[in-house]
Structure formats: structure tokens, C-alpha cells
N, C-alpha and C. Protein backbone atom coordinates (compact mmCIF):
# COMPACT_ATOMS: atom_id res chain seq x y z
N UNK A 1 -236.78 -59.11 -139.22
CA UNK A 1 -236.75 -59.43 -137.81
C UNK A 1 -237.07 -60.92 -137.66
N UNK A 2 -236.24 -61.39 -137.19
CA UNK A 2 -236.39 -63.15 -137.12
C UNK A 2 -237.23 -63.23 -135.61
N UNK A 3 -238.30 -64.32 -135.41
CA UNK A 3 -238.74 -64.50 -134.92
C UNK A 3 -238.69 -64.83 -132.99
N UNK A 4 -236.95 -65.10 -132.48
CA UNK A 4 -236.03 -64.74 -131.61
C UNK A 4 -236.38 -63.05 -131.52
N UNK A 5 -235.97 -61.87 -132.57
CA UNK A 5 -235.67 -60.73 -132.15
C UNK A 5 -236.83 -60.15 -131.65
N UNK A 6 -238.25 -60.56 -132.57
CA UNK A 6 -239.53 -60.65 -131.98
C UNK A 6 -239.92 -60.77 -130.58
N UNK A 7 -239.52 -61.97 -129.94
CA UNK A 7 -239.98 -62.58 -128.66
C UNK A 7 -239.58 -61.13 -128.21
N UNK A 8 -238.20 -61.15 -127.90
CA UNK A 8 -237.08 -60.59 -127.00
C UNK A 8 -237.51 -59.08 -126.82
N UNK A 9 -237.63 -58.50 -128.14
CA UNK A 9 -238.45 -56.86 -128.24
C UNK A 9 -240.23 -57.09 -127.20
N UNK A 10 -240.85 -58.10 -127.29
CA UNK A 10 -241.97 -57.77 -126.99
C UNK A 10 -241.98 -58.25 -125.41
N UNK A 11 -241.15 -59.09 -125.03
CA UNK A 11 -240.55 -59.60 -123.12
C UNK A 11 -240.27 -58.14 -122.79
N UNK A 12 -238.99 -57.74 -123.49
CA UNK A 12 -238.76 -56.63 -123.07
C UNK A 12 -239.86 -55.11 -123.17
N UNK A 13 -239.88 -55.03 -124.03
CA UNK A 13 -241.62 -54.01 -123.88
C UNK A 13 -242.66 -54.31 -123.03
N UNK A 14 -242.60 -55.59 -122.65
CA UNK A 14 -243.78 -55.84 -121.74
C UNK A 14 -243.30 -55.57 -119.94
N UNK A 15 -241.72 -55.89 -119.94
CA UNK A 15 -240.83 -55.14 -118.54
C UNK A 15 -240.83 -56.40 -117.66
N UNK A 16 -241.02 -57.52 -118.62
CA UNK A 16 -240.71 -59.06 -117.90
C UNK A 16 -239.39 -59.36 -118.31
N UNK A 17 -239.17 -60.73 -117.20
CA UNK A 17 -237.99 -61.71 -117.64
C UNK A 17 -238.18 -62.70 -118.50
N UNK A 18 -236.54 -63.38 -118.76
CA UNK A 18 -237.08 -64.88 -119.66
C UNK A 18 -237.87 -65.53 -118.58
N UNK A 19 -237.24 -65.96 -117.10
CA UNK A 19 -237.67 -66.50 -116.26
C UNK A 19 -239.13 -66.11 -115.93
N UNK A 20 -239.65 -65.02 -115.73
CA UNK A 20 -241.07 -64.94 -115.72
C UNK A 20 -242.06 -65.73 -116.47
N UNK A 21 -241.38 -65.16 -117.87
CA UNK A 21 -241.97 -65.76 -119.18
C UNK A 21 -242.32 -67.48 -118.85
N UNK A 22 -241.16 -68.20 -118.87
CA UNK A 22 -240.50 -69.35 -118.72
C UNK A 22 -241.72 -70.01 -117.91
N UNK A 23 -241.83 -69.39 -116.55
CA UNK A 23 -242.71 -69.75 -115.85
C UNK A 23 -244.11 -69.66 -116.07
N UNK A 24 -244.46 -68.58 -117.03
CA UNK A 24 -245.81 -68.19 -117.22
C UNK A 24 -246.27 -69.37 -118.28
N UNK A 25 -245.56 -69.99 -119.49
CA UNK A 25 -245.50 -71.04 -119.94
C UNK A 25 -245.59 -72.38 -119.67
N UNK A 26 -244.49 -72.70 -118.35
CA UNK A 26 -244.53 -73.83 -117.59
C UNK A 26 -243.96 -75.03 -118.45
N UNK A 27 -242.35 -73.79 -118.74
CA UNK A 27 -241.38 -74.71 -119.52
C UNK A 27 -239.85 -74.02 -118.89
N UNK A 28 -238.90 -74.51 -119.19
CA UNK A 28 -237.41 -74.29 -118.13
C UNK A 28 -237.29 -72.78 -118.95
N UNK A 29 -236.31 -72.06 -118.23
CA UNK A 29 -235.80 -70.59 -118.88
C UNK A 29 -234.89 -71.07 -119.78
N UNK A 30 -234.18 -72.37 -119.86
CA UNK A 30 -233.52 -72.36 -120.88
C UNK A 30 -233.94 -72.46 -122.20
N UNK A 31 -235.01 -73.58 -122.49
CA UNK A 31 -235.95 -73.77 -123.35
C UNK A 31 -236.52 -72.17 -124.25
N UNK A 32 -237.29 -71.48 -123.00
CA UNK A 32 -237.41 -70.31 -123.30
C UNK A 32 -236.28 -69.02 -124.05
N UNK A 33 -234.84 -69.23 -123.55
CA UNK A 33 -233.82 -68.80 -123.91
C UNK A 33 -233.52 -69.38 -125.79
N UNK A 34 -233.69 -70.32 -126.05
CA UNK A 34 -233.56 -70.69 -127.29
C UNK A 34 -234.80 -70.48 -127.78
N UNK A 35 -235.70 -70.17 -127.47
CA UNK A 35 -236.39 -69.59 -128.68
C UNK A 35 -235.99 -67.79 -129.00
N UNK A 36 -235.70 -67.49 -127.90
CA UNK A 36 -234.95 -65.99 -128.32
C UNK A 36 -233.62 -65.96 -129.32
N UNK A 37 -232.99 -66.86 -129.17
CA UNK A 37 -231.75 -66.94 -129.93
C UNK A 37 -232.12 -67.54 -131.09
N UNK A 38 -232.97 -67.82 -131.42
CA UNK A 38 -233.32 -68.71 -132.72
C UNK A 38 -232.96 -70.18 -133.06
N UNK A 39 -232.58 -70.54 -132.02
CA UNK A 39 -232.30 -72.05 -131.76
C UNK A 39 -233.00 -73.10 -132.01
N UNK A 40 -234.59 -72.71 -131.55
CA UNK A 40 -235.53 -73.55 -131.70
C UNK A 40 -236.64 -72.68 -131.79
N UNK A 41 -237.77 -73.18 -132.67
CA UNK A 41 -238.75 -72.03 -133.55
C UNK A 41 -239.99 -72.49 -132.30
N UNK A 42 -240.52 -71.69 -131.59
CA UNK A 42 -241.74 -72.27 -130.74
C UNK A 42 -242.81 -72.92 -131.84
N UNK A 43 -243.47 -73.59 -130.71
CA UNK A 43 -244.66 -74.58 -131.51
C UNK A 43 -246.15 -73.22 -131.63
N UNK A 44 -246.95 -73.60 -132.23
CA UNK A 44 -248.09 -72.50 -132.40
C UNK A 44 -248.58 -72.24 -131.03
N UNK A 45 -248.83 -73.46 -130.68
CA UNK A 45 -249.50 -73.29 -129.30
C UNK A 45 -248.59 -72.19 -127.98
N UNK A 46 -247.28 -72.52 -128.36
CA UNK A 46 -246.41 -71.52 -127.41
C UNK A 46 -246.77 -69.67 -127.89
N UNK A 47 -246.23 -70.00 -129.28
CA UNK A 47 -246.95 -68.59 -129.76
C UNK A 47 -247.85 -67.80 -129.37
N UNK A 48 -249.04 -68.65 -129.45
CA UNK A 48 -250.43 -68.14 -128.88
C UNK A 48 -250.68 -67.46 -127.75
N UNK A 49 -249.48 -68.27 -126.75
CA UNK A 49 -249.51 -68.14 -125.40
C UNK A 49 -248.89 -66.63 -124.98
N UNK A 50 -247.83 -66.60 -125.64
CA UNK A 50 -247.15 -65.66 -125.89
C UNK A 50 -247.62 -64.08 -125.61
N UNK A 51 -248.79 -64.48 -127.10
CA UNK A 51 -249.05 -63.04 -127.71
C UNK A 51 -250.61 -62.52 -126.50
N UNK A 52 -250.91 -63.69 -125.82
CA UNK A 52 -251.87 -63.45 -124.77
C UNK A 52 -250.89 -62.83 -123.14
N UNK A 53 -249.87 -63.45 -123.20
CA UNK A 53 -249.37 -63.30 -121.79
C UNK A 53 -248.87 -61.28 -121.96
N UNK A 54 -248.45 -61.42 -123.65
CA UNK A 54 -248.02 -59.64 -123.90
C UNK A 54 -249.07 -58.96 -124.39
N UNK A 55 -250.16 -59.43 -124.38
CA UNK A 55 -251.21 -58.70 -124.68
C UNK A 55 -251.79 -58.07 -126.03
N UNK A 56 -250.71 -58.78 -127.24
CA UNK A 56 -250.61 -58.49 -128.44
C UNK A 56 -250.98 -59.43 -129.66
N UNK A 57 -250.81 -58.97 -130.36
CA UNK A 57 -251.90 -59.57 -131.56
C UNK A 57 -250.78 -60.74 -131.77
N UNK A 58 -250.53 -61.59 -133.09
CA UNK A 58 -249.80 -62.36 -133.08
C UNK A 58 -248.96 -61.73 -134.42
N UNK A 59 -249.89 -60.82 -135.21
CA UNK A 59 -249.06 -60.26 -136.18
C UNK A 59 -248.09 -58.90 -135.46
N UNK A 60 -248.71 -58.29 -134.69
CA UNK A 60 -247.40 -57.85 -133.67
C UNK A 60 -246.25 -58.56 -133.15
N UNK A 61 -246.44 -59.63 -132.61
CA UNK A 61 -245.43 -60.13 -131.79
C UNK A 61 -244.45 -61.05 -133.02
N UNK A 62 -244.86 -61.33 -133.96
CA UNK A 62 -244.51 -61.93 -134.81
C UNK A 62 -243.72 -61.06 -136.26
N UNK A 63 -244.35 -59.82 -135.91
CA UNK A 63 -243.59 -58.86 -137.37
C UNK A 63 -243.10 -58.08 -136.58
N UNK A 64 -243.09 -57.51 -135.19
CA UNK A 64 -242.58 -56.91 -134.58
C UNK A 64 -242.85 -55.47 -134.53
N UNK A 65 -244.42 -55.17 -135.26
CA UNK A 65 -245.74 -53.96 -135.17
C UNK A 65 -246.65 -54.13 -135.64
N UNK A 66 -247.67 -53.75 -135.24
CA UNK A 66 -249.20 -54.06 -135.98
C UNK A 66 -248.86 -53.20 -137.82
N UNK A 67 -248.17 -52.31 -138.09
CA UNK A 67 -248.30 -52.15 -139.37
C UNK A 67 -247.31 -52.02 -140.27
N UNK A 68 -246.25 -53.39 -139.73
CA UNK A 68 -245.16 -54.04 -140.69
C UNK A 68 -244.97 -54.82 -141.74
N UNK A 69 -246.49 -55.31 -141.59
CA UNK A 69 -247.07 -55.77 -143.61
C UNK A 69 -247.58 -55.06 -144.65
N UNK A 70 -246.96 -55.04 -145.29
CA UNK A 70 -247.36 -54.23 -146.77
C UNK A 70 -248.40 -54.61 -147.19
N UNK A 71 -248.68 -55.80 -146.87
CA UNK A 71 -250.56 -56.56 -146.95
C UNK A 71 -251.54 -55.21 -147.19
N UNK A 72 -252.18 -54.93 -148.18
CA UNK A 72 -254.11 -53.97 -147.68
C UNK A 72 -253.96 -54.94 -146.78
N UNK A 73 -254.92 -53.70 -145.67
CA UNK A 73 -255.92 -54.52 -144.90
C UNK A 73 -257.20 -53.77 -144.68
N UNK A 74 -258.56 -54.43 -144.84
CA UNK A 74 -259.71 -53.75 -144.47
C UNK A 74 -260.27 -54.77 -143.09
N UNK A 75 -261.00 -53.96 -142.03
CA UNK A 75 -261.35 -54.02 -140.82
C UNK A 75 -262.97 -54.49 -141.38
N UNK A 76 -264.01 -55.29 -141.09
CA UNK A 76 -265.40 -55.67 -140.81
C UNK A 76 -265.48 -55.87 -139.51
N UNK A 77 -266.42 -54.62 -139.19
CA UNK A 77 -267.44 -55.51 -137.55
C UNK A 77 -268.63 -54.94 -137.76
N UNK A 78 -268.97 -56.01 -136.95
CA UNK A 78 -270.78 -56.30 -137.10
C UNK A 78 -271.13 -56.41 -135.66
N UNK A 79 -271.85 -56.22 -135.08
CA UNK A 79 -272.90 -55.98 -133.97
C UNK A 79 -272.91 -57.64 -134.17
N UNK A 80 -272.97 -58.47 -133.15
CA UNK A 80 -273.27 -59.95 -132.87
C UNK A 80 -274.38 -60.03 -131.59
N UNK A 81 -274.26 -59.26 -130.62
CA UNK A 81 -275.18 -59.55 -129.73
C UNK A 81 -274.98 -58.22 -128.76
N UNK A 82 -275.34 -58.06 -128.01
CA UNK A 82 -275.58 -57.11 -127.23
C UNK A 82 -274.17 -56.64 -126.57
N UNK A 83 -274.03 -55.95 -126.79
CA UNK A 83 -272.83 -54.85 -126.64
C UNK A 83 -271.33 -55.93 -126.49
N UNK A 84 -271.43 -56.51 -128.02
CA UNK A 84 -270.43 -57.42 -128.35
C UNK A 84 -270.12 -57.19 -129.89
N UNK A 85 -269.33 -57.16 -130.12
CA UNK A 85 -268.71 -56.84 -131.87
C UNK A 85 -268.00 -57.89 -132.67
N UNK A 86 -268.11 -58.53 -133.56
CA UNK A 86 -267.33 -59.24 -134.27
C UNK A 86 -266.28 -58.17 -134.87
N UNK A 87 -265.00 -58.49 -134.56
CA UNK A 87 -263.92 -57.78 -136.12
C UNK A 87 -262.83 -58.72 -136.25
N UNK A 88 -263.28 -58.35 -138.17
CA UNK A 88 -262.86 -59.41 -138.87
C UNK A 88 -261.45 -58.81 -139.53
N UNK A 89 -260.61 -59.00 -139.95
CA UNK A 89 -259.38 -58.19 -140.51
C UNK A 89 -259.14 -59.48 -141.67
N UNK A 90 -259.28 -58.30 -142.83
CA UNK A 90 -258.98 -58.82 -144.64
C UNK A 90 -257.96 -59.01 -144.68
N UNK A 91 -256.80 -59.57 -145.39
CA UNK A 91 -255.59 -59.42 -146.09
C UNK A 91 -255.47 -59.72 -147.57
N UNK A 92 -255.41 -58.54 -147.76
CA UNK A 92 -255.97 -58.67 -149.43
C UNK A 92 -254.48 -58.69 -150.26
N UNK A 93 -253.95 -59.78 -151.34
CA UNK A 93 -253.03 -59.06 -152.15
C UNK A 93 -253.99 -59.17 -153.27
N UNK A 94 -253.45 -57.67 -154.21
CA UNK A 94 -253.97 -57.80 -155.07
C UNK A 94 -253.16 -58.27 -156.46
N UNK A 95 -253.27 -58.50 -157.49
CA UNK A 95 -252.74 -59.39 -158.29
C UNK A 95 -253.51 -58.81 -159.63
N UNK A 96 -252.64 -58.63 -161.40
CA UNK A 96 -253.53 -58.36 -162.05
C UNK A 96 -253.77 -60.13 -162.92
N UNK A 97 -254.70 -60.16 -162.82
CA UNK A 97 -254.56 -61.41 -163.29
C UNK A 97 -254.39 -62.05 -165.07
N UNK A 98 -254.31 -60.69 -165.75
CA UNK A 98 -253.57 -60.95 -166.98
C UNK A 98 -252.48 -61.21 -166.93
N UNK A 99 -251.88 -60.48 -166.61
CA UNK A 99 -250.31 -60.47 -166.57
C UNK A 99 -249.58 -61.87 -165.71
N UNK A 100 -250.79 -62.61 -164.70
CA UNK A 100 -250.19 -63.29 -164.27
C UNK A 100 -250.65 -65.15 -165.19
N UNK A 101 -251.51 -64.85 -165.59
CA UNK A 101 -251.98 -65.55 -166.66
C UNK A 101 -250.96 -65.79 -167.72
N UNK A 102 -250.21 -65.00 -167.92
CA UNK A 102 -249.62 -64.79 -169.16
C UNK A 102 -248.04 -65.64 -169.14
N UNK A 103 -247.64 -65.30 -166.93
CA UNK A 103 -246.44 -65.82 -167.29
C UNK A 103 -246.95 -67.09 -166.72
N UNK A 104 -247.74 -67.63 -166.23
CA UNK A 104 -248.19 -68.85 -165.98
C UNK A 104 -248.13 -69.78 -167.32
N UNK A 105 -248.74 -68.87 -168.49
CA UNK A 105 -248.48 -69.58 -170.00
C UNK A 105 -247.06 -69.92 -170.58
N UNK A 106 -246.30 -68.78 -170.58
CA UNK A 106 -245.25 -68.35 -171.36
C UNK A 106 -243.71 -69.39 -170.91
């Protein structure tokens, strides 16, 4: 899923327009239109904006589901202050490191 088919699935799941979008940004609908088509790759900061205006993580809006990486992942939260939680999310690959030792040598 290229990063266009992304946007476009999560505008549309969310039951907005480009033009909404466009505006919620405070950039033209056309602008907005080429990043759906893959024309032009948004900057991080648009991203960000994005995955706040749809209410979604950025590895959602960006893989197009929270569990479209083959990545492990383990979850940490910790109690920080009074009825507030830190959570932390791992992405672990694992690797044997002989074998990768070996073709690193070879």
C-alpha cells in the first residue's frame, strides 16, 4: 500500500473530504490531492497532522492497520503519575547473530 492509498483509505474511513482535509491542514485541495495520488510524499509534519485529525496512530495511517507489520511487538506501561500511564511499544527484529556474523565475514 503506497502511502497515497493510505491517506485516501483513512479520509475515507474517517467520512471526510480532500477539501475538509485540505482545510484542516491549511494547504489548497490540490496540494492535498497529490499527496493521494502519489505525486508528492507529505513532509513529517503533514503526516503527524494527519494521523491526529483521523485519530490514528501513524503506523495505521501509514501501513494501512495497526497489525500490518510482521515486526514482534511488546507493549510497557508504567503508572507515571496519578491516573496517567506511560505506553511504550518495542519493535523488536530478531536476528541470529551467528549466522549473520558469518555472512558479514564470508
Amino acid at each position: 500500500m503506497t502511502i497515497g492509498e493510505a491517506l485516501r483509505a483513512a479520509r475515507k474511513n474517517a467520512g471526510m473530504t480532500g477539501e475538509q482535509i485540505a482545510d484542516r491542514l491549511e494547504i489548497s485541495s490540490a496540494a492535498y490531492r497529490r499527496y493521494e495520488r502519489d505525486e508528492v510524499s507529505p513532509q513529517a509534519s503533514i503526516i503527524l497532522m494527519l494521523a491526529d485529525i483521523y485519530g490514528i496512530s501513524l503506523d495505521t495511517l501509514l501501513r494501512g492497520s495497526e497489525g500490518a507489520s510482521d515486526t514482534p511487538r511488546q507493549v510497557v506501561e508504567m503508572q507515571v503519575g496519578q491516573g496517567q500511564t506511560l505506553s511504550i511499544t518495542i519493535n523488536a527484529h530478531v536476528t541470529d547473530s551467528a549466522s549473520s556474523l558469518k555472512k558479514a565475514t564470508a
